[in-house]
C-alpha atoms as a PDB file:
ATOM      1  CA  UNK A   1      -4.371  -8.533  -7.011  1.00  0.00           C
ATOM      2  CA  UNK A   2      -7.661  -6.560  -6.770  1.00  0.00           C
ATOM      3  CA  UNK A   3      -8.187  -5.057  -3.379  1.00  0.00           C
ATOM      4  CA  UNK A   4     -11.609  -4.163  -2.173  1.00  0.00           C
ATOM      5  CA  UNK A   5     -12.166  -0.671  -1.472  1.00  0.00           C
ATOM      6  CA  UNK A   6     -15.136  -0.639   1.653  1.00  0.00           C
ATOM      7  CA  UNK A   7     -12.112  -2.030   3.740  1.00  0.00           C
ATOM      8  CA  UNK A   8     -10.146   1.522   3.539  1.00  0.00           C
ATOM      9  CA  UNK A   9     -11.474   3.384   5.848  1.00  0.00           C
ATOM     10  CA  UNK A  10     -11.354   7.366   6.629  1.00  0.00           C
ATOM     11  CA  UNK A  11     -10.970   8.076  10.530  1.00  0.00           C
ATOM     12  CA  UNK A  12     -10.918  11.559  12.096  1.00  0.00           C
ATOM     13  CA  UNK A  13     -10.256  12.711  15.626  1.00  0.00           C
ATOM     14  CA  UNK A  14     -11.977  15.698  17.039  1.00  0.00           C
ATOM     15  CA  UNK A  15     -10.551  18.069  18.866  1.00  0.00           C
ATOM     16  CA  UNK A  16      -9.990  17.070  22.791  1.00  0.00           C
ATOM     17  CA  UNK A  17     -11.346  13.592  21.441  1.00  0.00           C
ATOM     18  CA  UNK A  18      -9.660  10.533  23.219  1.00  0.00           C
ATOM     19  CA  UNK A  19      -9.525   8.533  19.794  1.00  0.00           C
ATOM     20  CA  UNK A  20     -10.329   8.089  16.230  1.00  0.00           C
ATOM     21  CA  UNK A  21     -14.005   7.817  15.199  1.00  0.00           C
ATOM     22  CA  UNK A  22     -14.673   6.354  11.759  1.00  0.00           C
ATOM     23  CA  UNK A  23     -16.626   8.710   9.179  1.00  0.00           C
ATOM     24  CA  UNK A  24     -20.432   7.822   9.780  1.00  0.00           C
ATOM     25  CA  UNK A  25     -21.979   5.669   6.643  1.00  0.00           C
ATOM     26  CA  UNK A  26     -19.007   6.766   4.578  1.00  0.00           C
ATOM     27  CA  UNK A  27     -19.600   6.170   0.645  1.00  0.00           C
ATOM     28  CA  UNK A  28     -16.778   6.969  -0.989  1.00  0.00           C
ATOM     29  CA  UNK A  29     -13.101   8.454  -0.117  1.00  0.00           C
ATOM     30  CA  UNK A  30     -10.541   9.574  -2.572  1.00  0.00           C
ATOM     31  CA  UNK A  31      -6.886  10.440  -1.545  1.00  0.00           C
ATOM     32  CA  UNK A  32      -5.159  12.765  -3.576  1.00  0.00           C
ATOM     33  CA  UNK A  33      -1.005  13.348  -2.976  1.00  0.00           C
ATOM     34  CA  UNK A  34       0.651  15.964  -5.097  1.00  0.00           C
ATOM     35  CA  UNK A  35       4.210  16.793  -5.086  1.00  0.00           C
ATOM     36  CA  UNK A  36       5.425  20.804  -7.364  1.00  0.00           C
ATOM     37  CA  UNK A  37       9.042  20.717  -8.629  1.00  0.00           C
ATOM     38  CA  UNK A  38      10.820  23.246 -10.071  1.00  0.00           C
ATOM     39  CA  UNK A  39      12.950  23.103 -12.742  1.00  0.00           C
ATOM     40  CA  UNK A  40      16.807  23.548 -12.650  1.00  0.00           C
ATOM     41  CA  UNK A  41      17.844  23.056 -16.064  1.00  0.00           C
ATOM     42  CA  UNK A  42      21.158  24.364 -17.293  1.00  0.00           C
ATOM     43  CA  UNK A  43      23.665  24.437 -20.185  1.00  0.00           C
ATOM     44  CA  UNK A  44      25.242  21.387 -18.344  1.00  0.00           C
ATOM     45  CA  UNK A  45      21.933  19.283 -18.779  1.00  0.00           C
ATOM     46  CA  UNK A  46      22.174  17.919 -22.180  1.00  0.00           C
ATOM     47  CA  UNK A  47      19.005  18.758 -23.309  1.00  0.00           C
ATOM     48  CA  UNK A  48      17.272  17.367 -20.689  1.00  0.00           C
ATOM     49  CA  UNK A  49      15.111  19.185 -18.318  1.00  0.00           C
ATOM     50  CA  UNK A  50      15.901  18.504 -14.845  1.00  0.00           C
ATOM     51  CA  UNK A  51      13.941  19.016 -11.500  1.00  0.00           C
ATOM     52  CA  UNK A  52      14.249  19.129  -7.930  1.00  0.00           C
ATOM     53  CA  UNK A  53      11.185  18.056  -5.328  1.00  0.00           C
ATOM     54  CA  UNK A  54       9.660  20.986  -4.027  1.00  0.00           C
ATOM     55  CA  UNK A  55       6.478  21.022  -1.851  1.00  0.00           C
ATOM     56  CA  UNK A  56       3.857  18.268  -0.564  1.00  0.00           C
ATOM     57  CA  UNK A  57       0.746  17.963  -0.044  1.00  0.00           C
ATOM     58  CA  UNK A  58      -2.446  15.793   0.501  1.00  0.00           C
ATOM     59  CA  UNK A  59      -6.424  16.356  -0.267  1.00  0.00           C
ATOM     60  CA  UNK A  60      -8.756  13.922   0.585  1.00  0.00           C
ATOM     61  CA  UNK A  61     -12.728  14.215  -0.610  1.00  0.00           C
ATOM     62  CA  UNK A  62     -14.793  11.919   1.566  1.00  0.00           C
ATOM     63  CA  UNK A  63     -18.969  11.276   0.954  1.00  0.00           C
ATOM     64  CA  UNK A  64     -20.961  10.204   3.607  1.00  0.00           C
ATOM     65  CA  UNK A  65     -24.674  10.041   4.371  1.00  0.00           C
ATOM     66  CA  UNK A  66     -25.574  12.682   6.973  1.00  0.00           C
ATOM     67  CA  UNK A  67     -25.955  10.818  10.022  1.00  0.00           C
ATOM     68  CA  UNK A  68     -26.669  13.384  13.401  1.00  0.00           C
ATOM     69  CA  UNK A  69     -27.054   9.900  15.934  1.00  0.00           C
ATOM     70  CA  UNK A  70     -23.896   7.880  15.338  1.00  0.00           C
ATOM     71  CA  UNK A  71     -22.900   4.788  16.699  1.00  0.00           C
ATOM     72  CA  UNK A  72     -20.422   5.014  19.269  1.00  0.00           C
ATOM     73  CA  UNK A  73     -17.006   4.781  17.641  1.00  0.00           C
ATOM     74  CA  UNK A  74     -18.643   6.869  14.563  1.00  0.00           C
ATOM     75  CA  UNK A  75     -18.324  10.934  13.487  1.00  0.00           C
ATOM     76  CA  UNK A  76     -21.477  12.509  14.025  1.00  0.00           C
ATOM     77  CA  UNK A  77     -22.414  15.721  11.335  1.00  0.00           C
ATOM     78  CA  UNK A  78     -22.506  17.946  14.526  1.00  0.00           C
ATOM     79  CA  UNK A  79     -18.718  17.075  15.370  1.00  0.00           C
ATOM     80  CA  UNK A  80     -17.805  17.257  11.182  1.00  0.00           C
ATOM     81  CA  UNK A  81     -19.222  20.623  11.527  1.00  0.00           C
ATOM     82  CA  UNK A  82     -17.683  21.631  14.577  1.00  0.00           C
ATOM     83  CA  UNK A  83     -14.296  20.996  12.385  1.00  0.00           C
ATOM     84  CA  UNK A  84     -15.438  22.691   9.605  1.00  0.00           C
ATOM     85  CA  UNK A  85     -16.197  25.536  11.779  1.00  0.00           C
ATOM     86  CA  UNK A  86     -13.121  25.389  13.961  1.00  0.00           C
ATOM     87  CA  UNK A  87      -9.823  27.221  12.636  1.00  0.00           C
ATOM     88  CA  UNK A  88      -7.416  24.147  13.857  1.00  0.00           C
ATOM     89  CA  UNK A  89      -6.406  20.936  11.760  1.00  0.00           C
ATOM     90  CA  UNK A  90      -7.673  17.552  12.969  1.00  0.00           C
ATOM     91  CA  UNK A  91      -5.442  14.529  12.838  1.00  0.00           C
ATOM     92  CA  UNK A  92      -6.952  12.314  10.518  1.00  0.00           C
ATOM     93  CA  UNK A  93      -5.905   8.299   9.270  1.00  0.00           C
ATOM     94  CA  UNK A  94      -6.635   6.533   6.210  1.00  0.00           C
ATOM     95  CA  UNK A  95      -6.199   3.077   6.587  1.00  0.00           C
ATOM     96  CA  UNK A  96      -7.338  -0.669   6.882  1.00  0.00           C
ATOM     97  CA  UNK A  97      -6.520  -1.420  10.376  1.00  0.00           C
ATOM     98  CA  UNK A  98      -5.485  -4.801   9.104  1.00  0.00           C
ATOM     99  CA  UNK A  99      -1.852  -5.273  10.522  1.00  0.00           C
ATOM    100  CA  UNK A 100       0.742  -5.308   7.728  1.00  0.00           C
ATOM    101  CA  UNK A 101      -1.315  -2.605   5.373  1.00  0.00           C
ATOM    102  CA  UNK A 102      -0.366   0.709   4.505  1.00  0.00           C
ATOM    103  CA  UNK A 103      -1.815   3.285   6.775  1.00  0.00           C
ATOM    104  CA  UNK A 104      -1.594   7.105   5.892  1.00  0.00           C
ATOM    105  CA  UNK A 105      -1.883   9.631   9.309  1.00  0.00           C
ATOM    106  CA  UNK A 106      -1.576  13.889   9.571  1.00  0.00           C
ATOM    107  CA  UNK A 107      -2.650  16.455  10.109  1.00  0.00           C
ATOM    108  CA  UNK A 108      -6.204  18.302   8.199  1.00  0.00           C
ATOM    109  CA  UNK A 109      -8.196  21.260   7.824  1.00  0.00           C
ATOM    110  CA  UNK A 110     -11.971  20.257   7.147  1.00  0.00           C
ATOM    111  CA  UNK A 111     -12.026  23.394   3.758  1.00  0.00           C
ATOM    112  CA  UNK A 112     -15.317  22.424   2.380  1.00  0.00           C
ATOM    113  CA  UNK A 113     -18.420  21.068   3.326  1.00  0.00           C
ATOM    114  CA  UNK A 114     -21.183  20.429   1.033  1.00  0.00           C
ATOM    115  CA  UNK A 115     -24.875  18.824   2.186  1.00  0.00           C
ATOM    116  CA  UNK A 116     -27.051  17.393  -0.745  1.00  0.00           C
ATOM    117  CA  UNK A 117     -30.951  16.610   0.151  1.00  0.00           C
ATOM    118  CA  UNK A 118     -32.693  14.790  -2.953  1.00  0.00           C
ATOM    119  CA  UNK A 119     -36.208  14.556  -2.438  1.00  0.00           C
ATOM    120  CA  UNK A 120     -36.898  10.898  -1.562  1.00  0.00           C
ATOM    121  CA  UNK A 121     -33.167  10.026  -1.267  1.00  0.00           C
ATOM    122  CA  UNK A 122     -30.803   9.707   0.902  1.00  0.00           C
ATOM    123  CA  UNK A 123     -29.510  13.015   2.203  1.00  0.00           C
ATOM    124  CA  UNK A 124     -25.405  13.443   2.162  1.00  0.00           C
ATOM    125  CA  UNK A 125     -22.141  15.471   3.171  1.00  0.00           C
ATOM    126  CA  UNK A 126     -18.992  15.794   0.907  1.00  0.00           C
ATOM    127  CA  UNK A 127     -16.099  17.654   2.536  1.00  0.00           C
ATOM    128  CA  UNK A 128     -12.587  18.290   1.624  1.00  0.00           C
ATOM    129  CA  UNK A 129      -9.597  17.997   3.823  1.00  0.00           C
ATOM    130  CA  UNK A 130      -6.366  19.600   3.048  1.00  0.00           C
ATOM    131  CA  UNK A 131      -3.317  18.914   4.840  1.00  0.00           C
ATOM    132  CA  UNK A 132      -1.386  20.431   7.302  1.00  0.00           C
ATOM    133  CA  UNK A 133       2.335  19.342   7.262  1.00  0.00           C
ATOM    134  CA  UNK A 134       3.707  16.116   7.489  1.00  0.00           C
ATOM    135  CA  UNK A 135       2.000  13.409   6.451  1.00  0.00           C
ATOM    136  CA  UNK A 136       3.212   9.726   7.520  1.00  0.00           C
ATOM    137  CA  UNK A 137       3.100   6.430   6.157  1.00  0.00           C
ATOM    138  CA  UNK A 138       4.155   3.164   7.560  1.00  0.00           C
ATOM    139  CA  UNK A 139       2.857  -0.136   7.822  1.00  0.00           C
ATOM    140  CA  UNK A 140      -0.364  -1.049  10.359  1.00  0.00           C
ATOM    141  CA  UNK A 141       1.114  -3.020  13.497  1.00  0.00           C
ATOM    142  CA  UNK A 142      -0.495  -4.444  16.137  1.00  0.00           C
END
Protein backbone atom coordinates (compact mmCIF):
# COMPACT_ATOMS: atom_id res chain seq x y z
CA UNK A 1 0.00 0.00 0.00
CA UNK A 2 1.25 3.49 -1.01
CA UNK A 3 1.80 5.73 1.95
CA UNK A 4 1.77 9.45 1.59
CA UNK A 5 4.85 11.13 2.43
CA UNK A 6 3.63 15.01 3.85
CA UNK A 7 2.34 12.85 6.87
CA UNK A 8 6.13 11.97 8.05
CA UNK A 9 7.14 14.56 9.74
CA UNK A 10 10.78 15.81 11.01
CA UNK A 11 10.62 17.25 14.73
CA UNK A 12 13.59 18.75 16.60
CA UNK A 13 13.98 19.91 20.16
CA UNK A 14 16.20 22.77 21.03
CA UNK A 15 18.29 22.88 23.61
CA UNK A 16 16.52 23.73 27.19
CA UNK A 17 13.27 23.46 24.92
CA UNK A 18 10.23 21.91 26.85
CA UNK A 19 9.14 19.88 23.62
CA UNK A 20 9.41 19.01 20.05
CA UNK A 21 8.74 21.74 17.45
CA UNK A 22 8.03 20.54 13.91
CA UNK A 23 10.54 21.82 11.07
CA UNK A 24 8.88 25.16 9.77
CA UNK A 25 7.29 24.68 6.02
CA UNK A 26 9.34 21.52 5.68
CA UNK A 27 9.59 20.28 1.86
CA UNK A 28 11.23 17.35 1.79
CA UNK A 29 13.09 14.88 4.42
CA UNK A 30 15.19 11.93 3.55
CA UNK A 31 16.42 9.37 6.22
CA UNK A 32 19.42 7.64 5.51
CA UNK A 33 20.57 4.40 7.99
CA UNK A 34 23.86 2.77 7.21
CA UNK A 35 25.28 -0.13 8.94
CA UNK A 36 29.86 -1.07 8.01
CA UNK A 37 30.71 -4.77 8.51
CA UNK A 38 33.77 -6.26 8.37
CA UNK A 39 34.64 -9.25 6.95
CA UNK A 40 35.72 -12.47 8.83
CA UNK A 41 36.23 -14.90 6.22
CA UNK A 42 38.35 -17.96 6.80
CA UNK A 43 39.54 -21.31 5.39
CA UNK A 44 36.47 -22.74 7.32
CA UNK A 45 33.98 -20.56 5.16
CA UNK A 46 33.51 -22.52 2.09
CA UNK A 47 34.02 -19.98 -0.23
CA UNK A 48 31.77 -17.76 1.12
CA UNK A 49 32.58 -14.43 2.48
CA UNK A 50 31.25 -13.89 5.81
CA UNK A 51 30.61 -10.67 7.95
CA UNK A 52 29.94 -9.46 11.26
CA UNK A 53 27.77 -6.00 12.03
CA UNK A 54 30.00 -3.37 12.89
CA UNK A 55 28.96 0.31 13.38
CA UNK A 56 25.57 2.41 12.97
CA UNK A 57 24.60 5.26 11.98
CA UNK A 58 21.84 7.72 10.74
CA UNK A 59 21.86 11.03 8.34
CA UNK A 60 18.92 12.79 7.72
CA UNK A 61 18.78 15.85 4.92
CA UNK A 62 15.72 17.95 5.60
CA UNK A 63 14.51 21.19 3.10
CA UNK A 64 12.51 23.73 4.40
CA UNK A 65 11.52 27.25 3.38
CA UNK A 66 13.28 29.79 5.62
CA UNK A 67 10.72 30.87 7.89
CA UNK A 68 12.26 33.54 10.90
CA UNK A 69 8.27 34.00 12.50
CA UNK A 70 7.03 30.47 13.12
CA UNK A 71 3.93 29.35 14.36
CA UNK A 72 3.98 28.28 17.78
CA UNK A 73 4.74 24.57 17.85
CA UNK A 74 7.17 25.29 14.67
CA UNK A 75 11.36 25.64 14.41
CA UNK A 76 12.19 29.03 13.67
CA UNK A 77 15.72 29.59 11.30
CA UNK A 78 17.09 31.55 14.37
CA UNK A 79 16.72 28.35 16.71
CA UNK A 80 18.04 25.89 13.45
CA UNK A 81 20.93 28.15 13.56
CA UNK A 82 21.45 28.31 17.08
CA UNK A 83 21.95 24.28 16.59
CA UNK A 84 24.02 24.59 13.84
CA UNK A 85 26.10 26.89 15.80
CA UNK A 86 25.99 25.04 19.09
CA UNK A 87 28.63 22.09 19.65
CA UNK A 88 25.83 19.68 21.40
CA UNK A 89 23.43 17.11 19.58
CA UNK A 90 19.69 17.83 19.63
CA UNK A 91 17.22 15.03 20.11
CA UNK A 92 15.38 14.83 17.09
CA UNK A 93 12.01 12.36 15.92
CA UNK A 94 10.91 11.29 12.66
CA UNK A 95 7.60 10.16 12.73
CA UNK A 96 3.75 10.30 11.98
CA UNK A 97 2.35 10.82 15.33
CA UNK A 98 -0.40 8.51 14.22
CA UNK A 99 -0.54 5.78 17.05
CA UNK A 100 0.53 2.37 15.74
CA UNK A 101 3.31 3.91 13.10
CA UNK A 102 6.85 3.59 13.20
CA UNK A 103 8.52 6.46 14.90
CA UNK A 104 12.42 6.90 14.73
CA UNK A 105 13.99 9.20 17.95
CA UNK A 106 18.05 10.15 18.88
CA UNK A 107 20.19 11.98 19.22
CA UNK A 108 21.78 14.79 16.18
CA UNK A 109 24.34 17.16 15.34
CA UNK A 110 22.88 19.92 12.91
CA UNK A 111 26.66 19.41 10.31
CA UNK A 112 25.48 21.48 7.48
CA UNK A 113 23.41 24.22 6.74
CA UNK A 114 22.85 25.54 3.39
CA UNK A 115 20.40 28.83 2.53
CA UNK A 116 19.33 29.16 -1.23
CA UNK A 117 17.69 32.74 -2.30
CA UNK A 118 16.37 32.52 -6.07
CA UNK A 119 15.41 35.75 -7.23
CA UNK A 120 11.58 35.76 -7.25
CA UNK A 121 11.34 32.38 -5.43
CA UNK A 122 10.94 31.11 -2.49
CA UNK A 123 14.03 31.38 -0.32
CA UNK A 124 15.17 27.88 1.55
CA UNK A 125 17.44 25.96 4.18
CA UNK A 126 18.84 22.37 3.65
CA UNK A 127 20.74 20.98 6.63
CA UNK A 128 22.18 17.70 7.50
CA UNK A 129 21.91 15.90 10.74
CA UNK A 130 24.20 13.18 11.73
CA UNK A 131 23.66 11.06 14.59
CA UNK A 132 24.87 10.77 17.84
CA UNK A 133 24.49 7.21 19.33
CA UNK A 134 21.60 5.26 19.72
CA UNK A 135 18.95 5.63 17.68
CA UNK A 136 15.39 4.04 18.68
CA UNK A 137 12.54 2.72 16.98
CA UNK A 138 9.27 1.52 18.26
CA UNK A 139 5.83 1.90 17.47
CA UNK A 140 3.80 5.52 18.14
CA UNK A 141 1.44 4.99 21.31
CA UNK A 142 -0.82 7.10 22.73
Amino acid sequence: MAFNGTLLRLKMKPTGAPAFLLVAEETKTNLDLSKDTFETTNKDSGAWRSRISSFKSGEIQCEAYINYTATSGHLTYAQLWAMFNGNVSVDCEFSTDAVGDFSLTGKFHVTKLTNDAPTEQGATVSFTLLSDGTLAGAAESA
